[in-house]
C-alpha atoms as a PDB file:
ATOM      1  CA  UNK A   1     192.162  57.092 118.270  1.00  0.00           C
ATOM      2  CA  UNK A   2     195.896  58.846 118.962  1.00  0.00           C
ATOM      3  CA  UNK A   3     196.840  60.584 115.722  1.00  0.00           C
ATOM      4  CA  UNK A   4     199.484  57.487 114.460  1.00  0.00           C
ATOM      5  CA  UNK A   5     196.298  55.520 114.566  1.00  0.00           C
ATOM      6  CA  UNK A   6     194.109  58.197 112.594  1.00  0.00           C
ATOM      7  CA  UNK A   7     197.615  58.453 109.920  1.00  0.00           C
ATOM      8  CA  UNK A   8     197.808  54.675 109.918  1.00  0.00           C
ATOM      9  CA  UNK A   9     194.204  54.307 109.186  1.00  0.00           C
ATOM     10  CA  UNK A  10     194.065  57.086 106.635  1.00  0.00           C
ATOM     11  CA  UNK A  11     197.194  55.402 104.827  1.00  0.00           C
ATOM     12  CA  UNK A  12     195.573  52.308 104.934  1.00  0.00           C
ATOM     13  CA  UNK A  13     192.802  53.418 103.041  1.00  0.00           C
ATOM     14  CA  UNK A  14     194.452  55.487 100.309  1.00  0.00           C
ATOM     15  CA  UNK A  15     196.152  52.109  99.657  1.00  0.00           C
ATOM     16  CA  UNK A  16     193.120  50.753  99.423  1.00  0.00           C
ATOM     17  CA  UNK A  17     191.816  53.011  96.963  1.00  0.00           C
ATOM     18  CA  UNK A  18     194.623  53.222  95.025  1.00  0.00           C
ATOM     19  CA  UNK A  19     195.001  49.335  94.818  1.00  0.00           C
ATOM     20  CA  UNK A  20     191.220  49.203  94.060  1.00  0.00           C
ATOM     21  CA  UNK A  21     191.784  51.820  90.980  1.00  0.00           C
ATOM     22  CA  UNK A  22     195.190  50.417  89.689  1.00  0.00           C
ATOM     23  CA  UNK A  23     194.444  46.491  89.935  1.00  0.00           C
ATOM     24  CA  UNK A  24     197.907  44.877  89.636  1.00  0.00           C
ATOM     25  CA  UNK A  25     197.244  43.338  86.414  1.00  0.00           C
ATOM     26  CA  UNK A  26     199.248  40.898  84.738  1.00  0.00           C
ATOM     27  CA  UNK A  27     198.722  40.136  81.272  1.00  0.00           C
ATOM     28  CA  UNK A  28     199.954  37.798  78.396  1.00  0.00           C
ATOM     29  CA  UNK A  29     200.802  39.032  75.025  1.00  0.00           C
ATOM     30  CA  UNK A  30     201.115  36.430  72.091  1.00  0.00           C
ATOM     31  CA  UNK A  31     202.741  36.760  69.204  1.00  0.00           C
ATOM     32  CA  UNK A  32     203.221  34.071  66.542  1.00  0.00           C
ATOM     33  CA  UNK A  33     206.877  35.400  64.918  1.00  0.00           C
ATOM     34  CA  UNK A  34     210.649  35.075  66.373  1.00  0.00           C
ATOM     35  CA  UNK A  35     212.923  37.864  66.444  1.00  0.00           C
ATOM     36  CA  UNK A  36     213.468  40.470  64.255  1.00  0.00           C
ATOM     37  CA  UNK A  37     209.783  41.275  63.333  1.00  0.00           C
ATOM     38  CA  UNK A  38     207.781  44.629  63.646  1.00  0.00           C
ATOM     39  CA  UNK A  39     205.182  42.303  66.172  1.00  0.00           C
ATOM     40  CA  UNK A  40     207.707  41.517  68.595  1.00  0.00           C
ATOM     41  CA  UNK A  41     208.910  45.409  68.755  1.00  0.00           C
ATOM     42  CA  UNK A  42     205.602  46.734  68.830  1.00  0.00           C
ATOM     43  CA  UNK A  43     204.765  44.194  71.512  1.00  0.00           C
ATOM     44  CA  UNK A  44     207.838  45.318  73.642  1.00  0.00           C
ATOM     45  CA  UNK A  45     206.491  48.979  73.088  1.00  0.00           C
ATOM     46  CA  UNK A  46     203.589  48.141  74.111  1.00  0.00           C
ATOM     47  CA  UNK A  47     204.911  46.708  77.308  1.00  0.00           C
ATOM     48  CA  UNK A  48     206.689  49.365  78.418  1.00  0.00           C
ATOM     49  CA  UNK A  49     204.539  52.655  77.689  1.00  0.00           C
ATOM     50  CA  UNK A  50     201.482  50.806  79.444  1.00  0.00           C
ATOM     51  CA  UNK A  51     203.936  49.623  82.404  1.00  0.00           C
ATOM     52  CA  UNK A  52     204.955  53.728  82.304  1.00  0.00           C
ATOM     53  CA  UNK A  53     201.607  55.435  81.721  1.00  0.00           C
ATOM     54  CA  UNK A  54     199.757  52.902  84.483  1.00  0.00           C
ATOM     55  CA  UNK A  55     202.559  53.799  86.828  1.00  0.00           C
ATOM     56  CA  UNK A  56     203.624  50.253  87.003  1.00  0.00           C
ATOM     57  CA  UNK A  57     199.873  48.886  87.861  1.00  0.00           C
ATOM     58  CA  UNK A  58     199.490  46.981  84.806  1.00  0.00           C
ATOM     59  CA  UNK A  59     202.602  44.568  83.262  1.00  0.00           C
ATOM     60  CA  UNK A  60     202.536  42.495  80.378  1.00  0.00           C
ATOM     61  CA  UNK A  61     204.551  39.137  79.698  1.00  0.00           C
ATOM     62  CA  UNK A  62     205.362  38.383  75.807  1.00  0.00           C
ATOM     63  CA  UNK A  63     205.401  35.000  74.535  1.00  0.00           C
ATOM     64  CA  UNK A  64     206.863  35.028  70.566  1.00  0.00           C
ATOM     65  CA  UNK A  65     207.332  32.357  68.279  1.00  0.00           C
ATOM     66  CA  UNK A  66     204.176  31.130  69.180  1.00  0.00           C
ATOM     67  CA  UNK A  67     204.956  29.846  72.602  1.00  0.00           C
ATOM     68  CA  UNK A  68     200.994  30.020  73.395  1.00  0.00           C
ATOM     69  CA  UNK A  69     200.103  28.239  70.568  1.00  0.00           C
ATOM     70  CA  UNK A  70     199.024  28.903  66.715  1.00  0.00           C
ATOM     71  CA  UNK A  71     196.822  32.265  66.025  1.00  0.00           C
ATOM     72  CA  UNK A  72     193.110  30.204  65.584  1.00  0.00           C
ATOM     73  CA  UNK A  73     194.347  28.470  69.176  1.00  0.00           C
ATOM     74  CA  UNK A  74     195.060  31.739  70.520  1.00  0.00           C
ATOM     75  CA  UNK A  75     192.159  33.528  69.132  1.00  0.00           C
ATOM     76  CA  UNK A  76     189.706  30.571  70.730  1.00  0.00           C
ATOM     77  CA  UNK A  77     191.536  31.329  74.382  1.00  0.00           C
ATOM     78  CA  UNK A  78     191.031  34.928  74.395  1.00  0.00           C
ATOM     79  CA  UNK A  79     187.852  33.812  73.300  1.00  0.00           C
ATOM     80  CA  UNK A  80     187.625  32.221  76.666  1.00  0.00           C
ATOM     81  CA  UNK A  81     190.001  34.951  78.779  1.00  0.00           C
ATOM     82  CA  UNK A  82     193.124  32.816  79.673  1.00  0.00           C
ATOM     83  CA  UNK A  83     195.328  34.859  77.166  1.00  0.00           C
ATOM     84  CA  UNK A  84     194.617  38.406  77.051  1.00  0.00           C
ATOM     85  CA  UNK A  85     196.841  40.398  74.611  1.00  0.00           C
ATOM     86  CA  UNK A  86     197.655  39.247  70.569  1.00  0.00           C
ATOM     87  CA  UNK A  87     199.283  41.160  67.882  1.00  0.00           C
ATOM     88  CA  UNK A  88     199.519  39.493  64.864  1.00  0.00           C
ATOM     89  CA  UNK A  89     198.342  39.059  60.805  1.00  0.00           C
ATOM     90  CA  UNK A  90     194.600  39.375  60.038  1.00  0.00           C
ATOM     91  CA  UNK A  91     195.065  36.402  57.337  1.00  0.00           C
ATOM     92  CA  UNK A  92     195.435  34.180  60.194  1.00  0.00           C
ATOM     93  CA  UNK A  93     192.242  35.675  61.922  1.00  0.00           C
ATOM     94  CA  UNK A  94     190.261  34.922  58.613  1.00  0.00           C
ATOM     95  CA  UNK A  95     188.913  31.894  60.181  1.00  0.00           C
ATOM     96  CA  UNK A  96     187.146  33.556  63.254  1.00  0.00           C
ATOM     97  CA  UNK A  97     186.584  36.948  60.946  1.00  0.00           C
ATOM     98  CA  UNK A  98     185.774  36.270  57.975  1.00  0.00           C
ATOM     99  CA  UNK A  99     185.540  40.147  56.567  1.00  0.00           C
ATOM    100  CA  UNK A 100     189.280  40.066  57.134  1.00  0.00           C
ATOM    101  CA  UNK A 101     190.031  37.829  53.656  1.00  0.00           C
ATOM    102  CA  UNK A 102     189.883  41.516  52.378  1.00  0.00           C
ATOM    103  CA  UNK A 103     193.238  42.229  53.480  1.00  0.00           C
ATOM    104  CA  UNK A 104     194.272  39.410  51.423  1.00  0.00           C
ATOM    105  CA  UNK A 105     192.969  40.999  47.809  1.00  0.00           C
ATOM    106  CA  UNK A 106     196.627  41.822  46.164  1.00  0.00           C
ATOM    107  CA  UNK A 107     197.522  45.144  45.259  1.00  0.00           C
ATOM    108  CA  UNK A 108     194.591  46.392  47.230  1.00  0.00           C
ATOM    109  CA  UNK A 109     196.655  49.656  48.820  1.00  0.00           C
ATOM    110  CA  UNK A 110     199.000  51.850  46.817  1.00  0.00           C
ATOM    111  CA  UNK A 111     201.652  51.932  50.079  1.00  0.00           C
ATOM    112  CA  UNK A 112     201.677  52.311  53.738  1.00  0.00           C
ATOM    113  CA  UNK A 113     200.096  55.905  53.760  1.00  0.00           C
ATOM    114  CA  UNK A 114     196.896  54.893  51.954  1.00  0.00           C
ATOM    115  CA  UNK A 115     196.355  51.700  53.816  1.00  0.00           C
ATOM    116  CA  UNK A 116     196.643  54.203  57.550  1.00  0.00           C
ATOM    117  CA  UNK A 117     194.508  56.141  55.967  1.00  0.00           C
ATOM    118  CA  UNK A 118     192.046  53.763  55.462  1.00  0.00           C
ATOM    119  CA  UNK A 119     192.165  51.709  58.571  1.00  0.00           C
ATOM    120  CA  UNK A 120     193.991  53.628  61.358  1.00  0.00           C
ATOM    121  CA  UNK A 121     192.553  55.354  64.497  1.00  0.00           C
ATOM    122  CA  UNK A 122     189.283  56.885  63.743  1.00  0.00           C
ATOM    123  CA  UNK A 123     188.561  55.283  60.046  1.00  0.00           C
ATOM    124  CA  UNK A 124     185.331  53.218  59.182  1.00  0.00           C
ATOM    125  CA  UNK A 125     187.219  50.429  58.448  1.00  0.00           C
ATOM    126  CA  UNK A 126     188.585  50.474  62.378  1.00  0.00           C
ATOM    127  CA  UNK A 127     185.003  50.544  63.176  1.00  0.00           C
ATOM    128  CA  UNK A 128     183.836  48.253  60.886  1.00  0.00           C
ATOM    129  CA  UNK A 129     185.627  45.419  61.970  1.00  0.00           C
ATOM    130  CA  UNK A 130     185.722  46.499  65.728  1.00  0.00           C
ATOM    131  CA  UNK A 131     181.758  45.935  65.189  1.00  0.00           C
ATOM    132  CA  UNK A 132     183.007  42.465  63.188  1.00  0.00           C
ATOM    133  CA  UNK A 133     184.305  41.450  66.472  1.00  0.00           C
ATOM    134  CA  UNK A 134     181.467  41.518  68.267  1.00  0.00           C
ATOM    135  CA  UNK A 135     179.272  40.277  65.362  1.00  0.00           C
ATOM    136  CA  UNK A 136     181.240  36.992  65.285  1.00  0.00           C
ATOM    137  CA  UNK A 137     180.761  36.256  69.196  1.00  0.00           C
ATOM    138  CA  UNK A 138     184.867  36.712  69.522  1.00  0.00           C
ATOM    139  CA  UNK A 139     184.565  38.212  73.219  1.00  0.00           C
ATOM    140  CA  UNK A 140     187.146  40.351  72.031  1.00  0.00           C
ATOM    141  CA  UNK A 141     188.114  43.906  71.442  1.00  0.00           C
ATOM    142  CA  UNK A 142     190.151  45.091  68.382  1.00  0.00           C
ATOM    143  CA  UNK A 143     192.523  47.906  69.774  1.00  0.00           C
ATOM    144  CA  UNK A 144     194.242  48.931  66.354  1.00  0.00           C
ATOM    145  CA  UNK A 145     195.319  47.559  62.742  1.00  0.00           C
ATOM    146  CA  UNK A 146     198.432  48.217  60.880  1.00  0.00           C
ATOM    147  CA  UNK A 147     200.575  47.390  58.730  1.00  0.00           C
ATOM    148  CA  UNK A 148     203.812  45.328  59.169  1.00  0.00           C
ATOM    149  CA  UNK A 149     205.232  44.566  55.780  1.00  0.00           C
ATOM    150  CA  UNK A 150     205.021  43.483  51.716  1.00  0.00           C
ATOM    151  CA  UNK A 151     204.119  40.378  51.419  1.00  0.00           C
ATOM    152  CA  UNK A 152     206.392  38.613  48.908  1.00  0.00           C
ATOM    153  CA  UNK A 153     207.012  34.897  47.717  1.00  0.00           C
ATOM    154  CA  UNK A 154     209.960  32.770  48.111  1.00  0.00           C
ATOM    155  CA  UNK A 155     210.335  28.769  47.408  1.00  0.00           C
ATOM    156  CA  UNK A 156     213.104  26.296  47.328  1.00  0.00           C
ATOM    157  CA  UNK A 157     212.629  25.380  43.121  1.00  0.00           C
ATOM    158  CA  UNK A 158     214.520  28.527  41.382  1.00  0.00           C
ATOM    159  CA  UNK A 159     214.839  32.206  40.891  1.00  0.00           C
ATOM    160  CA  UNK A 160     210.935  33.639  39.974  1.00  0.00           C
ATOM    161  CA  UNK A 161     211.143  36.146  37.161  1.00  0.00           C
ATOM    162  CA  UNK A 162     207.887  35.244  35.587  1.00  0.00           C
ATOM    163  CA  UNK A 163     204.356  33.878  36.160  1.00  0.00           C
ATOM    164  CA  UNK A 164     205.708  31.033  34.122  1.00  0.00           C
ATOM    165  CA  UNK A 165     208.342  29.980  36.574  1.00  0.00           C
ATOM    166  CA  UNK A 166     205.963  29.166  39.415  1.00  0.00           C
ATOM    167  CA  UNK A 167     203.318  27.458  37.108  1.00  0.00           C
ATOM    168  CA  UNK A 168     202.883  23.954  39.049  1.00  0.00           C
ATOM    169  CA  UNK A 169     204.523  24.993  42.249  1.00  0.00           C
ATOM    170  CA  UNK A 170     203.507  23.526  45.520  1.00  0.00           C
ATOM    171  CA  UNK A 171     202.622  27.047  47.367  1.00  0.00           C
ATOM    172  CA  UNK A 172     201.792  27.252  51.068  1.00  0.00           C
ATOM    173  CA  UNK A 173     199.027  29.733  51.751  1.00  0.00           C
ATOM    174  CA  UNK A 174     197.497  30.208  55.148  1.00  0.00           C
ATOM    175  CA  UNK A 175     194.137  29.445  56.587  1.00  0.00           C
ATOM    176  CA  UNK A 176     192.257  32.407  54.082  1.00  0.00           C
ATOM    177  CA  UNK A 177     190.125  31.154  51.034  1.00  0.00           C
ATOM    178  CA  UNK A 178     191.527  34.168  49.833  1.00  0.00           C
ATOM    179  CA  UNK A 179     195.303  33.762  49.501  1.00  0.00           C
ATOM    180  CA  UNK A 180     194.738  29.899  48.779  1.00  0.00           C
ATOM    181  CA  UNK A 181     192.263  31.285  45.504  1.00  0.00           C
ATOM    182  CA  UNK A 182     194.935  34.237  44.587  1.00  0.00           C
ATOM    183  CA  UNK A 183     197.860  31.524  44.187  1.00  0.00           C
ATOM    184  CA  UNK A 184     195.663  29.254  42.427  1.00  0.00           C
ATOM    185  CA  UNK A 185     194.616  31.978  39.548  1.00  0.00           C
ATOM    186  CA  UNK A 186     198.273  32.464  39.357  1.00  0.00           C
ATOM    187  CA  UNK A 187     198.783  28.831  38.428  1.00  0.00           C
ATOM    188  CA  UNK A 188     200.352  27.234  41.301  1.00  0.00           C
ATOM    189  CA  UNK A 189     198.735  24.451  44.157  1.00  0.00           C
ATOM    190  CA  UNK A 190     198.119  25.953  47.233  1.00  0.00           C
ATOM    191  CA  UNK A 191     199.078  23.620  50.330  1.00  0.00           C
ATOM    192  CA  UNK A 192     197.513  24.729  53.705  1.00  0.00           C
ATOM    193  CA  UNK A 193     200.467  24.533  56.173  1.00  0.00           C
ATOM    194  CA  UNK A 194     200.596  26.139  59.484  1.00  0.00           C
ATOM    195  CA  UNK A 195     203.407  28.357  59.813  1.00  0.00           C
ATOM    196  CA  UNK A 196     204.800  26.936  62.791  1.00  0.00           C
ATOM    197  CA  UNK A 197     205.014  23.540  60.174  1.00  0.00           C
ATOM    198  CA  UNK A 198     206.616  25.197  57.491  1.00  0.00           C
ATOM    199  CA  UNK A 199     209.915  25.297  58.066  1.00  0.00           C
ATOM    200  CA  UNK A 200     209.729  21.268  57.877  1.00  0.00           C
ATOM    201  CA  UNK A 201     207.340  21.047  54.794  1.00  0.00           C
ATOM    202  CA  UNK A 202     209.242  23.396  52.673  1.00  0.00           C
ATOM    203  CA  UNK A 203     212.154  20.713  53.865  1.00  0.00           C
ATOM    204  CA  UNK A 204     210.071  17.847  53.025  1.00  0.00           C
ATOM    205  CA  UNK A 205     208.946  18.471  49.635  1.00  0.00           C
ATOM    206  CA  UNK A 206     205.286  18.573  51.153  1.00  0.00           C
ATOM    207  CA  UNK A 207     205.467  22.546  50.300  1.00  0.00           C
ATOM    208  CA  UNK A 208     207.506  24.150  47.507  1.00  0.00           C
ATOM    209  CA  UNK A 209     207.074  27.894  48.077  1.00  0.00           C
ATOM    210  CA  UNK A 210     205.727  30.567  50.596  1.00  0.00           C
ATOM    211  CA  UNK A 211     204.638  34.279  50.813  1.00  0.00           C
ATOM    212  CA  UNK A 212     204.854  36.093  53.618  1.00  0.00           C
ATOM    213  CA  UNK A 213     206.620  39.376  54.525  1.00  0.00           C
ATOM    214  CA  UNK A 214     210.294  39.853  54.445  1.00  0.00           C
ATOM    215  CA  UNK A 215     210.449  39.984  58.676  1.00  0.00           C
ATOM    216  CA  UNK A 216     208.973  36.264  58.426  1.00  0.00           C
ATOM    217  CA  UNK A 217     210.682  34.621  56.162  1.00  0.00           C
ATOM    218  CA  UNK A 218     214.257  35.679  58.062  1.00  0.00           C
ATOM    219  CA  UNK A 219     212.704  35.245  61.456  1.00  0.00           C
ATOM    220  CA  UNK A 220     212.153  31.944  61.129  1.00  0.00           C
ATOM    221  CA  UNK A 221     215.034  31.082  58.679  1.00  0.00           C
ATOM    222  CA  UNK A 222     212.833  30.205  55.738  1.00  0.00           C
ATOM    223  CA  UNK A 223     215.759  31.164  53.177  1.00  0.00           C
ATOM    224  CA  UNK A 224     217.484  28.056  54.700  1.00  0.00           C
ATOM    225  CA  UNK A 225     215.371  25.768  52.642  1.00  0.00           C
ATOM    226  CA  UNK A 226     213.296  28.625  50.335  1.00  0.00           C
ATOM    227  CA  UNK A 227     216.588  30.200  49.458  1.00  0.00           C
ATOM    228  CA  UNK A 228     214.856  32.078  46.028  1.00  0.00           C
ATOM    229  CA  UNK A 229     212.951  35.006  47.314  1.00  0.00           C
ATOM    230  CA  UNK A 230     210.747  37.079  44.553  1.00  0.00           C
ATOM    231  CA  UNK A 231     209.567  40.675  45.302  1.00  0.00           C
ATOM    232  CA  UNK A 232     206.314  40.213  44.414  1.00  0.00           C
ATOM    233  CA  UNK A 233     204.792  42.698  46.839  1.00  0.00           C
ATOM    234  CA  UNK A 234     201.876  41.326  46.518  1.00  0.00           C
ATOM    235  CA  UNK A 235     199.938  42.656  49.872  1.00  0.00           C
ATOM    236  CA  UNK A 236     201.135  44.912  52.422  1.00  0.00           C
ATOM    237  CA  UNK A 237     200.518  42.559  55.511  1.00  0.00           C
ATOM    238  CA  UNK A 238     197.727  44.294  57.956  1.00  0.00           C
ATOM    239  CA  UNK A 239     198.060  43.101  61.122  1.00  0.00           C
ATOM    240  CA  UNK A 240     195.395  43.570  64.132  1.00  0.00           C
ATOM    241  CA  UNK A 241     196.389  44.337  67.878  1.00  0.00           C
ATOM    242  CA  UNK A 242     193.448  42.766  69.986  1.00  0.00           C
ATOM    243  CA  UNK A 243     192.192  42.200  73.298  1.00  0.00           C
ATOM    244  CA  UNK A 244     190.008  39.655  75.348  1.00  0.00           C
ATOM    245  CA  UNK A 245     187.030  40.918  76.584  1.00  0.00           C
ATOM    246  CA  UNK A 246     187.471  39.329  80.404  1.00  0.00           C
ATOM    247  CA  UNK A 247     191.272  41.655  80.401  1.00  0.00           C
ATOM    248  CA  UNK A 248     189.398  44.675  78.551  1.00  0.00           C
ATOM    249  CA  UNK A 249     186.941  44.496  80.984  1.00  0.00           C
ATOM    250  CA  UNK A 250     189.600  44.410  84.087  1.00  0.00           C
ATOM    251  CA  UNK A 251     190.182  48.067  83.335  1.00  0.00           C
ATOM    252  CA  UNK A 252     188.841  51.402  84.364  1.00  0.00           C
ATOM    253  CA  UNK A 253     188.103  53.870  81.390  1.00  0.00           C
ATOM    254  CA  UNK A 254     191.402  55.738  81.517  1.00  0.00           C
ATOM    255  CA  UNK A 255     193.392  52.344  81.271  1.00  0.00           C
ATOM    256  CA  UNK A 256     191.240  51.444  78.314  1.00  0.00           C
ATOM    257  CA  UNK A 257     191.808  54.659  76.780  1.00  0.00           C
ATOM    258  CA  UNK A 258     195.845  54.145  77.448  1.00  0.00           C
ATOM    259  CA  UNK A 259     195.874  50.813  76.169  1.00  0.00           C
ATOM    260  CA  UNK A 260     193.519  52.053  72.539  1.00  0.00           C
ATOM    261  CA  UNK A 261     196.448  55.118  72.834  1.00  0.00           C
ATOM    262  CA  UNK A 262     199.652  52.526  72.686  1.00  0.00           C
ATOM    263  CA  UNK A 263     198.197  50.402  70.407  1.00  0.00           C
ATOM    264  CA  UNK A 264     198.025  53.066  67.584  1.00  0.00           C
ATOM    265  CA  UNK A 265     201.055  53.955  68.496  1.00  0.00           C
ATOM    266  CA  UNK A 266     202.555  50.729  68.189  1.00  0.00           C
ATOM    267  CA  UNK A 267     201.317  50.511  64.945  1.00  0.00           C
ATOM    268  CA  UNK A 268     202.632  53.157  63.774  1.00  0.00           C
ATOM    269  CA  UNK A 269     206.189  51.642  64.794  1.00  0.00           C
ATOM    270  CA  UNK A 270     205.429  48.248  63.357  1.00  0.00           C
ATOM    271  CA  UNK A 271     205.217  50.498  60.087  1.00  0.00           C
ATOM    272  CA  UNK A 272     208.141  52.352  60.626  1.00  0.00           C
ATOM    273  CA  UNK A 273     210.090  49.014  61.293  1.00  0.00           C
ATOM    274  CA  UNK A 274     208.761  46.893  58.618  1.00  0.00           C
ATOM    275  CA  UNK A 275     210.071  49.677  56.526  1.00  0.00           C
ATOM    276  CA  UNK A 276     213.928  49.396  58.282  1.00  0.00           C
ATOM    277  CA  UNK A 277     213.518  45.172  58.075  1.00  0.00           C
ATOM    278  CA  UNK A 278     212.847  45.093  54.201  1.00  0.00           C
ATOM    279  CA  UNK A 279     215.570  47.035  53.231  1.00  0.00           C
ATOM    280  CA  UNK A 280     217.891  45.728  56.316  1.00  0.00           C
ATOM    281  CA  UNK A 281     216.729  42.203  55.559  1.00  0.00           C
ATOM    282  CA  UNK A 282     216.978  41.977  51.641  1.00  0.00           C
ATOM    283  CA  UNK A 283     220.292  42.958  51.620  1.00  0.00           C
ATOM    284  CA  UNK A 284     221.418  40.548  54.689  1.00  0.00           C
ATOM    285  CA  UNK A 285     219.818  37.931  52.920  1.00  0.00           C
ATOM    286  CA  UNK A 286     221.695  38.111  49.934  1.00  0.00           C
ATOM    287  CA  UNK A 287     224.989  39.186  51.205  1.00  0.00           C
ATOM    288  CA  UNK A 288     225.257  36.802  54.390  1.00  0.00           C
ATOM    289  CA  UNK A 289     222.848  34.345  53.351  1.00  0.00           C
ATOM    290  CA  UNK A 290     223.193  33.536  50.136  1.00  0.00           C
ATOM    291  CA  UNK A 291     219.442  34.062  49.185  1.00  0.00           C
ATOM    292  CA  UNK A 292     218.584  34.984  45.470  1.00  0.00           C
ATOM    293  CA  UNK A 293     216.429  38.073  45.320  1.00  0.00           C
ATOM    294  CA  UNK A 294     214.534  38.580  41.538  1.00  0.00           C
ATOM    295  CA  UNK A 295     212.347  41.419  41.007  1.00  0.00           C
ATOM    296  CA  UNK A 296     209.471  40.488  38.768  1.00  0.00           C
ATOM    297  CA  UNK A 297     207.753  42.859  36.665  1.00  0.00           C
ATOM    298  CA  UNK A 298     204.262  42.492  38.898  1.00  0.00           C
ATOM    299  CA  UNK A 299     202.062  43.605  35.887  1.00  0.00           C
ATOM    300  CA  UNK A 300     201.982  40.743  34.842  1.00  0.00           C
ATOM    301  CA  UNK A 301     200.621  39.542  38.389  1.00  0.00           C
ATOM    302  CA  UNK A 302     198.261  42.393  38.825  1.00  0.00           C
ATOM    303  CA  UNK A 303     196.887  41.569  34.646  1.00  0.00           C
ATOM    304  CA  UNK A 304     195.776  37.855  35.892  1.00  0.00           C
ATOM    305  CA  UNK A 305     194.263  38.649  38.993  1.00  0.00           C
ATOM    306  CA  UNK A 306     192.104  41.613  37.588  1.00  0.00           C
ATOM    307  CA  UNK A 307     188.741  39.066  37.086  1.00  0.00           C
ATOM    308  CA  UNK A 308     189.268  37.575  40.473  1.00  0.00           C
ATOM    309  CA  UNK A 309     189.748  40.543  42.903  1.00  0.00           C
ATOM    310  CA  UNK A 310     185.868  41.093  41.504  1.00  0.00           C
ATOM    311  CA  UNK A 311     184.676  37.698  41.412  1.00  0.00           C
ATOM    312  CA  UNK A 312     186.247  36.971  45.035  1.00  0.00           C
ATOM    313  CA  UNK A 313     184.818  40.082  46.878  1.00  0.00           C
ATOM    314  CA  UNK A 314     181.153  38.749  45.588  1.00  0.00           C
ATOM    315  CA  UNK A 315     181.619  35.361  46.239  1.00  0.00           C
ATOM    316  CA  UNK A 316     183.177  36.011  49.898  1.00  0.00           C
ATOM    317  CA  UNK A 317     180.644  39.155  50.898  1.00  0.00           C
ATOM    318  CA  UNK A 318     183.313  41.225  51.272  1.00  0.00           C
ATOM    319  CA  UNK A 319     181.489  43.942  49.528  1.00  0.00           C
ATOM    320  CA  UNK A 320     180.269  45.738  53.368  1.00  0.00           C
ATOM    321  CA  UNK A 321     184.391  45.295  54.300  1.00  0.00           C
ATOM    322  CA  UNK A 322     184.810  46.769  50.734  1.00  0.00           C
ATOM    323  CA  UNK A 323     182.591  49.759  51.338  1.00  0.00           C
ATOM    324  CA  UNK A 324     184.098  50.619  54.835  1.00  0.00           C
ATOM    325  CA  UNK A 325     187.828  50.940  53.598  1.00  0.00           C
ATOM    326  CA  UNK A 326     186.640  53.011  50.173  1.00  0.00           C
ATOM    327  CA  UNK A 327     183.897  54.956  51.499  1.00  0.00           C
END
């Protein structure tokens, strides 16, 4: 062999190798929110620094406003490998994890630092339910949780000051026996809605009011028919970046390492912008969107739920999920 052939052959394989070691993976990331919400920025981070840090070997396509379908949809095709990435709320995951209704206990964190503390990178709770996963058959990986937001109630009725001003109310809640049994105590009639829906049953009459965080409710132009919003701050949203196990298991170690690496660190951004949104947000809302923003004094809230943050974490087994976040 002449010494082009012995170059040619030597290129050939390097290509080889690195082709063998890089992949040229595609992925899709779902999220279930439209524009501007911390999931769609931290799934645009996301995109990039793996796209950088893989040299370009591994892309990811986003689909928001739940282009792929709702979150229990989703969750049942990564189950199956034909969508890889998700980042979205862990109330919506109650379904297929059912240690995740804890998130939904109110007033369970006293702000963004505690709840990091209790369930970022390297904290029993991330084990916990990274062990969760795999308990419940999911065939996926949990990468990271965060948090992306208060959760706070709006409805199309009236300004909320008081417990006594939703008493009665038609209230959408999510998929999580949780939230539906919170809003009950408080003394309205939870409505299961998808979100996708709710737009059109808060429009109907079939739904009167919502919670959901601040980036939500503007996202998908709730205040058009819920035009009373009340800062209830109920929850701070915790939202879960995950993987299916047929992508995770596409990778090498060091890509699996990068993508457990960007995932914290796109957590740590959805923080940082559900932080910029709720102050950005409430003040757009009022100013160019003629939403009504009340303040209630949330003692009152916190006074009638004491009994049933007790009674629910017995009744759901969340007492395991309980010990892992206050060790």
């Amino acid at each position: 062999m002449n010494a082009f052939g012995t170059f040619a052959s030597a290129l050939a394989l390097s290509a080889l190798a690195t082709g063998a070691f890089a992949q040229d993976i595609t992925m899709r990331l779902h999220t279930l929110v439209q524009d501007p919400h911390p999931y769609n920025d931290m799934a645009a981070f996301m995109a990039e620094e793996v796209s950088a840090r893989t040299d370009g070997a591994i892309a990811i396509e986003l689909f928001n406003a739940g282009q792929l379908g709702t979150d229990p949809a989703v969750i049942g095709e990564m189950g199956l490998g034909t969508i890889d990435l998700m980042i979205s709320s862990t109330n919506n995951a109650a379904e297929a994890v059912p240690d995740y209704q804890i998130f939904s206990i109110p007033y369970l964190f006293a702000g963004y630092d505690d709840l990091m503390a209790r369930v970022g990178p390297g904290s029993a709770a991330e084990t916990y339910f990274r062990e969760a996963y795999a308990a419940n058959g999911l065939n996926m990986q949990l990468l990271a949780l965060g948090g992306s937001g208060s959760r706070n109630m709006s409805n199309a009725l009236g300004p909320v000051n008081a417990l006594a001003d939703i008493e009665g109310m038609k209230m959408r809640t999510p998929p999580s026996p949780m939230i539906s049994r919170t809003w009950e105590t408080l003394g309205t009639l939870p409505v299961s809605v998808a979100w996708g829906e709710l737009y059109a049953a808060i429009q109907t009459g079939v739904a009167e009011g919502l919670e959901s965080s601040i980036p939500g409710y503007a996202g998908a132009k709730l205040f058009e028919v819920a035009p009373y919003l009340a800062l209830t701050g109920h929850t701070i949203q915790v939202n879960h970046v995950s993987m299916s196990d047929r992508a995770w298991g596409q990778l090498s170690e060091e890509q699996q390492q990068i993508f457990l690496d960007v995932a914290a660190e796109a957590s740590a951004l959805g923080i940082e912008r559900a932080k910029f949104y709720e102050e950005e947000l409430v003040s757009q809302l009022q100013s160019e969107n003629g939403v009504t923003v009340t303040t209630p004094d949330v003692t009152e809230f916190q006074a009638a739920l004491v009994e049933l943050r007790g009674e629910l974490a017995t009744e759901l087994d969340l007492t395991s999920a309980m010990g892992a976040l206050f060790p």
